[in-house]
PDB file of N, CA and C in Angstrom:
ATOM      1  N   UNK A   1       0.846  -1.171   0.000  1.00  0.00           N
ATOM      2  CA  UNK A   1       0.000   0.000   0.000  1.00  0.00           C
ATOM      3  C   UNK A   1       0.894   1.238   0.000  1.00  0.00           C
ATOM      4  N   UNK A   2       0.379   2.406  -1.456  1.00  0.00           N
ATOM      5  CA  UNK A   2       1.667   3.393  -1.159  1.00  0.00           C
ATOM      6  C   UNK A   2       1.165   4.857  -0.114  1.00  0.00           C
ATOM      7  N   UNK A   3       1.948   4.897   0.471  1.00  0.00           N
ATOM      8  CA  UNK A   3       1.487   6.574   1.012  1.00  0.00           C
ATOM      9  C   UNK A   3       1.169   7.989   0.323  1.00  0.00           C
ATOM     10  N   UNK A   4      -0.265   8.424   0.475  1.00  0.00           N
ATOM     11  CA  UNK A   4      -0.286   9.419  -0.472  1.00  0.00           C
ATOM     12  C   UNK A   4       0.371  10.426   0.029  1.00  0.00           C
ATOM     13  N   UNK A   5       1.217  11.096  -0.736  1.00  0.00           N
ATOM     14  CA  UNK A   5       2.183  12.448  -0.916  1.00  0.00           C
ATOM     15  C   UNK A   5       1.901  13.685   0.469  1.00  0.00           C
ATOM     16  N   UNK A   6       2.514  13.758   1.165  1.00  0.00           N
ATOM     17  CA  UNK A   6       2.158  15.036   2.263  1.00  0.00           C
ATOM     18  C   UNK A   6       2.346  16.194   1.725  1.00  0.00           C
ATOM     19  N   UNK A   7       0.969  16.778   1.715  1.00  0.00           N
ATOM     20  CA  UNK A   7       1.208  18.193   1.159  1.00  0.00           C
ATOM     21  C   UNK A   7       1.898  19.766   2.143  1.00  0.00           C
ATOM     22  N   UNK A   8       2.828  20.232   1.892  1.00  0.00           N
ATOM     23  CA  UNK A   8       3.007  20.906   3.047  1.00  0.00           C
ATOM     24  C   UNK A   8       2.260  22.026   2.788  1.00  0.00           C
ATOM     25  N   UNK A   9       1.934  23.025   3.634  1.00  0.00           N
ATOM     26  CA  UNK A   9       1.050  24.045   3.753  1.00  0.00           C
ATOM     27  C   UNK A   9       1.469  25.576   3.042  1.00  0.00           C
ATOM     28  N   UNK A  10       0.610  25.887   2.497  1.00  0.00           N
ATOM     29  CA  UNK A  10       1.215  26.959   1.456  1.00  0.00           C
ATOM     30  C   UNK A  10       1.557  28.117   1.960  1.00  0.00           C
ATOM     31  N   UNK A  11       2.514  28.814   1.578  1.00  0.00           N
ATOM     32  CA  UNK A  11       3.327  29.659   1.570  1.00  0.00           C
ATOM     33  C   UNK A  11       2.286  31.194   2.387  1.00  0.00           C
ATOM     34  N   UNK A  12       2.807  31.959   2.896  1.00  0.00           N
ATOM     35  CA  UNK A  12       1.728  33.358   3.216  1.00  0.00           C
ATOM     36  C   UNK A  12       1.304  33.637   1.986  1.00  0.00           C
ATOM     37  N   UNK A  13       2.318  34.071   1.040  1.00  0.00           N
ATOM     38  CA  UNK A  13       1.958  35.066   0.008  1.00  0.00           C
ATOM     39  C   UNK A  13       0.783  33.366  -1.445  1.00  0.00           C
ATOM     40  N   UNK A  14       1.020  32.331  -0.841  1.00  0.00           N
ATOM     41  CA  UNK A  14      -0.037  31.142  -1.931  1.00  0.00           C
ATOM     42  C   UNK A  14      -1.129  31.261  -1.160  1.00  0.00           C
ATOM     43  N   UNK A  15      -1.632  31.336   0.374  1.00  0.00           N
ATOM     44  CA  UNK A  15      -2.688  31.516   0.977  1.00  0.00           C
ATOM     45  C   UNK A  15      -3.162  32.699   0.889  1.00  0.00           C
ATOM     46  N   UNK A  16      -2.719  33.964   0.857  1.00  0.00           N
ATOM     47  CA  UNK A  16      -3.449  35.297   0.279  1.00  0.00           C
ATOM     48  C   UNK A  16      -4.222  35.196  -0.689  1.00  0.00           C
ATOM     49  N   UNK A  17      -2.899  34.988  -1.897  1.00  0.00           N
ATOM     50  CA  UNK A  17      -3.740  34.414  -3.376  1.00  0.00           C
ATOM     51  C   UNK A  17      -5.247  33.891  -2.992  1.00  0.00           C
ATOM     52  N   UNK A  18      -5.090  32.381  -2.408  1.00  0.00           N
ATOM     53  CA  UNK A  18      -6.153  32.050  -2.363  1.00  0.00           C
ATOM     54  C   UNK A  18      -7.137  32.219  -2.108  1.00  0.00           C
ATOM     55  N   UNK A  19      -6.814  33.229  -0.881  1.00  0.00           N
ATOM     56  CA  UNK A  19      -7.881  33.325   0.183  1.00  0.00           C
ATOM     57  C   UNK A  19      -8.634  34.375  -0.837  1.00  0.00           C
ATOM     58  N   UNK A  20      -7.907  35.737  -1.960  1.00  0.00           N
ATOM     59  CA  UNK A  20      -8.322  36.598  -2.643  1.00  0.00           C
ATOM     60  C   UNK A  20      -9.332  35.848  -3.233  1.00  0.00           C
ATOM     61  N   UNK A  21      -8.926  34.756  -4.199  1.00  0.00           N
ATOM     62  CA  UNK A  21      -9.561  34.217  -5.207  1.00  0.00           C
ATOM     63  C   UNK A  21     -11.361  33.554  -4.606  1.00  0.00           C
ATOM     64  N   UNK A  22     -10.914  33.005  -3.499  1.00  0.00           N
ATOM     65  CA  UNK A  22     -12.152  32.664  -2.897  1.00  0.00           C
ATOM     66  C   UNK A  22     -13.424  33.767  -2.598  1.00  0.00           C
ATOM     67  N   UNK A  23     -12.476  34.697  -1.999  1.00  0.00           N
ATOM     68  CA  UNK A  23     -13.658  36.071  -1.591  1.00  0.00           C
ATOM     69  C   UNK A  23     -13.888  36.599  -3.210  1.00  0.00           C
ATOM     70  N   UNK A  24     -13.599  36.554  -3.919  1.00  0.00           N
ATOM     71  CA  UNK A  24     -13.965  36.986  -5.368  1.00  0.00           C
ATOM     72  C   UNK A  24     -15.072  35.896  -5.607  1.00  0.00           C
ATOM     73  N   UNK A  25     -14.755  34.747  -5.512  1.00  0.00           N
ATOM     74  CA  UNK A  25     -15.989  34.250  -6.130  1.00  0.00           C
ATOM     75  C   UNK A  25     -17.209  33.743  -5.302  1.00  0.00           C
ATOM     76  N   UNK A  26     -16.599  34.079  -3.662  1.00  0.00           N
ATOM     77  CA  UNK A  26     -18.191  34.092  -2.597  1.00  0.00           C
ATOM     78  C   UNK A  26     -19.024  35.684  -3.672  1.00  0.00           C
ATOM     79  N   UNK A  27     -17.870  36.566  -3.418  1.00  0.00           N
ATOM     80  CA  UNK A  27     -18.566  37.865  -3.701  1.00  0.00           C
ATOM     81  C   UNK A  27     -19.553  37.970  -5.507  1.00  0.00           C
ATOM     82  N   UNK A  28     -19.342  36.718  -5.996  1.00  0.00           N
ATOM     83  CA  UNK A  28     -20.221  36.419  -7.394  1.00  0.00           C
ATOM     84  C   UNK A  28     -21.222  36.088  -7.033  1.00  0.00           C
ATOM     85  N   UNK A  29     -21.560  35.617  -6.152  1.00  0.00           N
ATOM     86  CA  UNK A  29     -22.763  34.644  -5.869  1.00  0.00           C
ATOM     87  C   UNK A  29     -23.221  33.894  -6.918  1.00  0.00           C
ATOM     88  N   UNK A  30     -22.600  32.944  -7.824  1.00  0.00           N
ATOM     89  CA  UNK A  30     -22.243  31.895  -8.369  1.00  0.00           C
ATOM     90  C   UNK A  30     -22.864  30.590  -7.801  1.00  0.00           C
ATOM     91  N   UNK A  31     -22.424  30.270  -6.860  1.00  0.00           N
ATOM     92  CA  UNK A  31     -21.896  29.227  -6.408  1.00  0.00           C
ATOM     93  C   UNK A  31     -23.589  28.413  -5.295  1.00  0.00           C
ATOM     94  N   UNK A  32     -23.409  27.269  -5.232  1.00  0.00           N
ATOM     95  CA  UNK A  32     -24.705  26.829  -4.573  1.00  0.00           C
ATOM     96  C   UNK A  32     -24.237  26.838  -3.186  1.00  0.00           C
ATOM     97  N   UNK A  33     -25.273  26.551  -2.215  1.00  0.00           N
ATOM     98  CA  UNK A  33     -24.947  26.752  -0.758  1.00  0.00           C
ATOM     99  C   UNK A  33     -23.621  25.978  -0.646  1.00  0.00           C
ATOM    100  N   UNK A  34     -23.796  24.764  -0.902  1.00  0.00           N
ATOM    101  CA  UNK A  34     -22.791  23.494  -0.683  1.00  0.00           C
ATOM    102  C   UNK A  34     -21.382  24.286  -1.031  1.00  0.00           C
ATOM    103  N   UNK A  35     -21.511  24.952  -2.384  1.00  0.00           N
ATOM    104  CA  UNK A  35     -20.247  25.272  -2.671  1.00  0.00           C
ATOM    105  C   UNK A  35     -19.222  26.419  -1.793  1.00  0.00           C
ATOM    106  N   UNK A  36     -20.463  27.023  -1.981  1.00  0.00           N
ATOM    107  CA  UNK A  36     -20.163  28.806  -0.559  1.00  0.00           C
ATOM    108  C   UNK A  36     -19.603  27.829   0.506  1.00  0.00           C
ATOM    109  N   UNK A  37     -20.310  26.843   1.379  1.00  0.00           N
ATOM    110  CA  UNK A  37     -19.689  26.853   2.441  1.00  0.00           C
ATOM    111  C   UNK A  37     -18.421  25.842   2.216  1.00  0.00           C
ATOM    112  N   UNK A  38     -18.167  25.067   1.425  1.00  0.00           N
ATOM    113  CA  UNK A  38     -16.828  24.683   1.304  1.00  0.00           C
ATOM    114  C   UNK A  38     -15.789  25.847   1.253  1.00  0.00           C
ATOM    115  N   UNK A  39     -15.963  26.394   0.256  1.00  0.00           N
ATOM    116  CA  UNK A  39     -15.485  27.678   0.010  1.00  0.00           C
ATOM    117  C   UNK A  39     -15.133  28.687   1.237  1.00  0.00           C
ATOM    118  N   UNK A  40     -15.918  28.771   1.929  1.00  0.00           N
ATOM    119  CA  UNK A  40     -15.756  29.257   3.406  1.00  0.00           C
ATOM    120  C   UNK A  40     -14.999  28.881   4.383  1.00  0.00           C
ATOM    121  N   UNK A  41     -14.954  27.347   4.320  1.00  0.00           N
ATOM    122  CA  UNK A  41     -14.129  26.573   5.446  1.00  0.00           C
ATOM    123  C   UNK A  41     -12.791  26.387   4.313  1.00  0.00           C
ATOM    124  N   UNK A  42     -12.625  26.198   3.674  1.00  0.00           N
ATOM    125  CA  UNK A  42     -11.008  26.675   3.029  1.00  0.00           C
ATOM    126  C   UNK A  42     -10.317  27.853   3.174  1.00  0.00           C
ATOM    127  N   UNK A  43     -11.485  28.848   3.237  1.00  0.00           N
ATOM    128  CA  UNK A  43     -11.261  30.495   3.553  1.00  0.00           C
ATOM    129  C   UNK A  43     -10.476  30.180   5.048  1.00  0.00           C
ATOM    130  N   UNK A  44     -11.611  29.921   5.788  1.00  0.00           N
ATOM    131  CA  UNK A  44     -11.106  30.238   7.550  1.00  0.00           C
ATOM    132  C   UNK A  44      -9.744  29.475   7.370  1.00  0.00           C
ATOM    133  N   UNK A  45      -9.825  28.145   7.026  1.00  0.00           N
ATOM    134  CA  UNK A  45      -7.941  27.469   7.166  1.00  0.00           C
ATOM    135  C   UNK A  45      -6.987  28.296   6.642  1.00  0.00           C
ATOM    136  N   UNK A  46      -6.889  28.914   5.599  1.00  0.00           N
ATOM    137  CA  UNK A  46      -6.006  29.788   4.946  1.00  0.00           C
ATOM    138  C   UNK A  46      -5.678  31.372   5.781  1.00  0.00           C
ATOM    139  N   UNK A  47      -6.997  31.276   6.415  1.00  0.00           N
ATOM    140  CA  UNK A  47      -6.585  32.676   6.784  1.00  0.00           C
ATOM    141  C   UNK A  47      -6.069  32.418   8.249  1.00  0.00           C
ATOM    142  N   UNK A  48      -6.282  31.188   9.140  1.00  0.00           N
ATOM    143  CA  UNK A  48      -5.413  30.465  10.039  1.00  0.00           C
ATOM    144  C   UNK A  48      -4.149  30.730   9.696  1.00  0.00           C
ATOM    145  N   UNK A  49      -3.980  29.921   8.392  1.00  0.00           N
ATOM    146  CA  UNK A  49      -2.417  29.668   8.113  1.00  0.00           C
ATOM    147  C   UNK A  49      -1.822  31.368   7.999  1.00  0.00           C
ATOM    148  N   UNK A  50      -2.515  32.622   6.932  1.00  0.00           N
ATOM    149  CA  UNK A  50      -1.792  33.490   6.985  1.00  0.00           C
ATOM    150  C   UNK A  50      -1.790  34.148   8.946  1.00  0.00           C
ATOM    151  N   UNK A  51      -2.883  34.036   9.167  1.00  0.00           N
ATOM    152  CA  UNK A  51      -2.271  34.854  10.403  1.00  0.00           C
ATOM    153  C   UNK A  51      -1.212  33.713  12.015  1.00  0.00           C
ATOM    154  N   UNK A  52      -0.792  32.891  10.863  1.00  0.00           N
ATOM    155  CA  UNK A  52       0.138  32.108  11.861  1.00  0.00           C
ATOM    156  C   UNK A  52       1.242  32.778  11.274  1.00  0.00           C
ATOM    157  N   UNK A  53       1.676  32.782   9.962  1.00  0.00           N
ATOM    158  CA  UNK A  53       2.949  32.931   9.106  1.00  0.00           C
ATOM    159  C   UNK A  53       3.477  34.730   9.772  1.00  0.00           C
ATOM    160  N   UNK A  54       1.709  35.349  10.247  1.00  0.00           N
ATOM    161  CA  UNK A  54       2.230  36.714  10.426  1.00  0.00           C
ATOM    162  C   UNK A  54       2.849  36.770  11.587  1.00  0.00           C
ATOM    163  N   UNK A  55       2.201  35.524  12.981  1.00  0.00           N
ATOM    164  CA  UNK A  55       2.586  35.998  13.964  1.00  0.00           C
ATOM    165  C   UNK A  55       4.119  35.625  14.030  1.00  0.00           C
ATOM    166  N   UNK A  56       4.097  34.351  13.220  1.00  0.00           N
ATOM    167  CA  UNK A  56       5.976  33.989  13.159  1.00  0.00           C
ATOM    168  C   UNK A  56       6.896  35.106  12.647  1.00  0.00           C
ATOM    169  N   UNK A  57       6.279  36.153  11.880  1.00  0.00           N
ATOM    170  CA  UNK A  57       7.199  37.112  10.937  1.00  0.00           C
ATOM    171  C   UNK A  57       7.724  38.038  12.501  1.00  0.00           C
ATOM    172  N   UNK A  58       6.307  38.557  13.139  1.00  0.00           N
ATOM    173  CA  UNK A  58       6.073  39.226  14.079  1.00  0.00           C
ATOM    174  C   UNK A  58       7.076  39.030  15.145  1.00  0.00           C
ATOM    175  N   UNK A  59       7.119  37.506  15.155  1.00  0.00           N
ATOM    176  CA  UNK A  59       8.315  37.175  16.987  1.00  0.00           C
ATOM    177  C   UNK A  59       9.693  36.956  16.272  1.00  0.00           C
ATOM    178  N   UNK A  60       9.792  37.060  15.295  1.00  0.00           N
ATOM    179  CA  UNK A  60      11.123  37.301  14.682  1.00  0.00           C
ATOM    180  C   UNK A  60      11.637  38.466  14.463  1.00  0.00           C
ATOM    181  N   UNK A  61      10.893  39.516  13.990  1.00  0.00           N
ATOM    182  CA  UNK A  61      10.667  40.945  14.147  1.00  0.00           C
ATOM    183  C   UNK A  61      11.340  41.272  15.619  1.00  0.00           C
ATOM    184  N   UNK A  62      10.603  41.248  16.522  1.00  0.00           N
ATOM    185  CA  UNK A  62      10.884  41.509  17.800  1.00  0.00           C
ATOM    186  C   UNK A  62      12.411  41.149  18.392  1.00  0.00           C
ATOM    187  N   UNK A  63      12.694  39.802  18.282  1.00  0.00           N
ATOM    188  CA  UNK A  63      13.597  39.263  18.108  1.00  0.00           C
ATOM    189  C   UNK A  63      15.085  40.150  17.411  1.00  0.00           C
ATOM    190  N   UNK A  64      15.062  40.437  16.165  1.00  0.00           N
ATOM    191  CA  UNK A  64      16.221  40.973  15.481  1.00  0.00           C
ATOM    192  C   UNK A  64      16.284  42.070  16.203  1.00  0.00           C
ATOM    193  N   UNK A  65      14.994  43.238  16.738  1.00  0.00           N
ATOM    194  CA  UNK A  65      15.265  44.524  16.889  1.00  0.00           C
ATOM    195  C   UNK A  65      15.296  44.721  18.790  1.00  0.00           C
ATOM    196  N   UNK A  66      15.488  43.582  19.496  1.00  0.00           N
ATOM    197  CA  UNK A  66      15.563  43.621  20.619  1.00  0.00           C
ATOM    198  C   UNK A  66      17.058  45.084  20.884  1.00  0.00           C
ATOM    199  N   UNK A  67      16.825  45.751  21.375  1.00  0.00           N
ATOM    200  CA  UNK A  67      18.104  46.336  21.882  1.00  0.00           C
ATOM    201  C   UNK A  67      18.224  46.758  23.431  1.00  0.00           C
ATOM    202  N   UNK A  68      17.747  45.710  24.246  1.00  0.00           N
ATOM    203  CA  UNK A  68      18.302  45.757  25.370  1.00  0.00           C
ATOM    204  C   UNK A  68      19.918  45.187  25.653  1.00  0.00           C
ATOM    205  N   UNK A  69      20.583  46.229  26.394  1.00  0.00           N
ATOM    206  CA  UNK A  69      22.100  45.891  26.096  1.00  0.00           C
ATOM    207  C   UNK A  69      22.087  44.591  26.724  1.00  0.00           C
ATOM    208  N   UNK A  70      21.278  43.796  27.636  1.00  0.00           N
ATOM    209  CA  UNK A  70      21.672  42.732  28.134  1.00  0.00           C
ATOM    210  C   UNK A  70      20.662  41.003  27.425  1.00  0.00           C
ATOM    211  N   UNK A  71      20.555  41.345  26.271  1.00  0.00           N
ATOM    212  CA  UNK A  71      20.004  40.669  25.298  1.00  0.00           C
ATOM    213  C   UNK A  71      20.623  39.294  24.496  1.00  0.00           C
ATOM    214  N   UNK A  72      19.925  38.657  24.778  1.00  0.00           N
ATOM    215  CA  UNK A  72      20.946  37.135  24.426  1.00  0.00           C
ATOM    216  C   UNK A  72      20.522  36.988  23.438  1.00  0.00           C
ATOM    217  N   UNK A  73      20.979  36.522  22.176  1.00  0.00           N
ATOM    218  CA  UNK A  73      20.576  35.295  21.420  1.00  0.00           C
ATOM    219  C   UNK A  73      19.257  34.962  21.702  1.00  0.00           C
ATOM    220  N   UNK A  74      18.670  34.351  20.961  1.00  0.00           N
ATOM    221  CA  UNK A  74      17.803  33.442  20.966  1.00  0.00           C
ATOM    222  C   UNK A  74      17.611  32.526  20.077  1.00  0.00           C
ATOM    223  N   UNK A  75      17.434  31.452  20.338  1.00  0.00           N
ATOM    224  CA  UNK A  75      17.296  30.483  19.304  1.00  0.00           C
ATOM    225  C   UNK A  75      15.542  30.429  18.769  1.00  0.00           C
ATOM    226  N   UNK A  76      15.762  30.295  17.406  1.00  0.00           N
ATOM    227  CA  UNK A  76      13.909  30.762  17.209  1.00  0.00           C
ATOM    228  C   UNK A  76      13.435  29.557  16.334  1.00  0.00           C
ATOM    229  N   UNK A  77      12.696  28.791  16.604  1.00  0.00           N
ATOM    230  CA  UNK A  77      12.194  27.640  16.451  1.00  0.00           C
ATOM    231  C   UNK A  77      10.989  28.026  15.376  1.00  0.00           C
ATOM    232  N   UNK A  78      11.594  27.461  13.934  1.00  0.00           N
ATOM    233  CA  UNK A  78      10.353  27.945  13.147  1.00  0.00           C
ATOM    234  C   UNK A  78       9.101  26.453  12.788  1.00  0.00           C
ATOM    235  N   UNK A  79       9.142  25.793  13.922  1.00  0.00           N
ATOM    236  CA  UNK A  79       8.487  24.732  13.864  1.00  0.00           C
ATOM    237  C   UNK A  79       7.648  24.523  14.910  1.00  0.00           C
ATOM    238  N   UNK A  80       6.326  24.484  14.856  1.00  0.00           N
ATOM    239  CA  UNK A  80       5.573  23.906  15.611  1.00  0.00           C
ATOM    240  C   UNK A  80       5.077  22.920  16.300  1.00  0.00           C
TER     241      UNK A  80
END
């Protein structure tokens, strides 16, 4: 039995995209209920993922511009 492929999670700037493309076509009203709310719950995960990618940008941010003179290193764990 083979293992299907692990997809890793897309990039900030591939989840924007997406998340754009989705609110463009909720905002058609196109689409049947079924579809809107799929469409919706792909929305909320993506926009999970961008506002995780922001808060990681964010504690790295903080991180580089620390200037307390008694400021160590830190080791910054980009893994959850």
């Amino acid at each position: 039995m083979t293992k299907a492929p692990e997809h890793s999670p897309p990039t900030f700037e591939q989840a924007l995209a997406e998340l754009e493309s989705i609110v463009d076509a909720l905002e058609q009203d196109e689409m049947t209920l079924e579809q809107s709310l799929d469409a919706f719950e792909r929305g909320i995960g993506l926009t999970r993922t961008c506002q995780q990618a922001l808060e990681t940008a964010e504690q790295r941010v903080r991180i580089l511009t620390d200037t307390r003179p008694d400021a160590e290193p830190e080791a910054f764990d980009t893994h959850d």
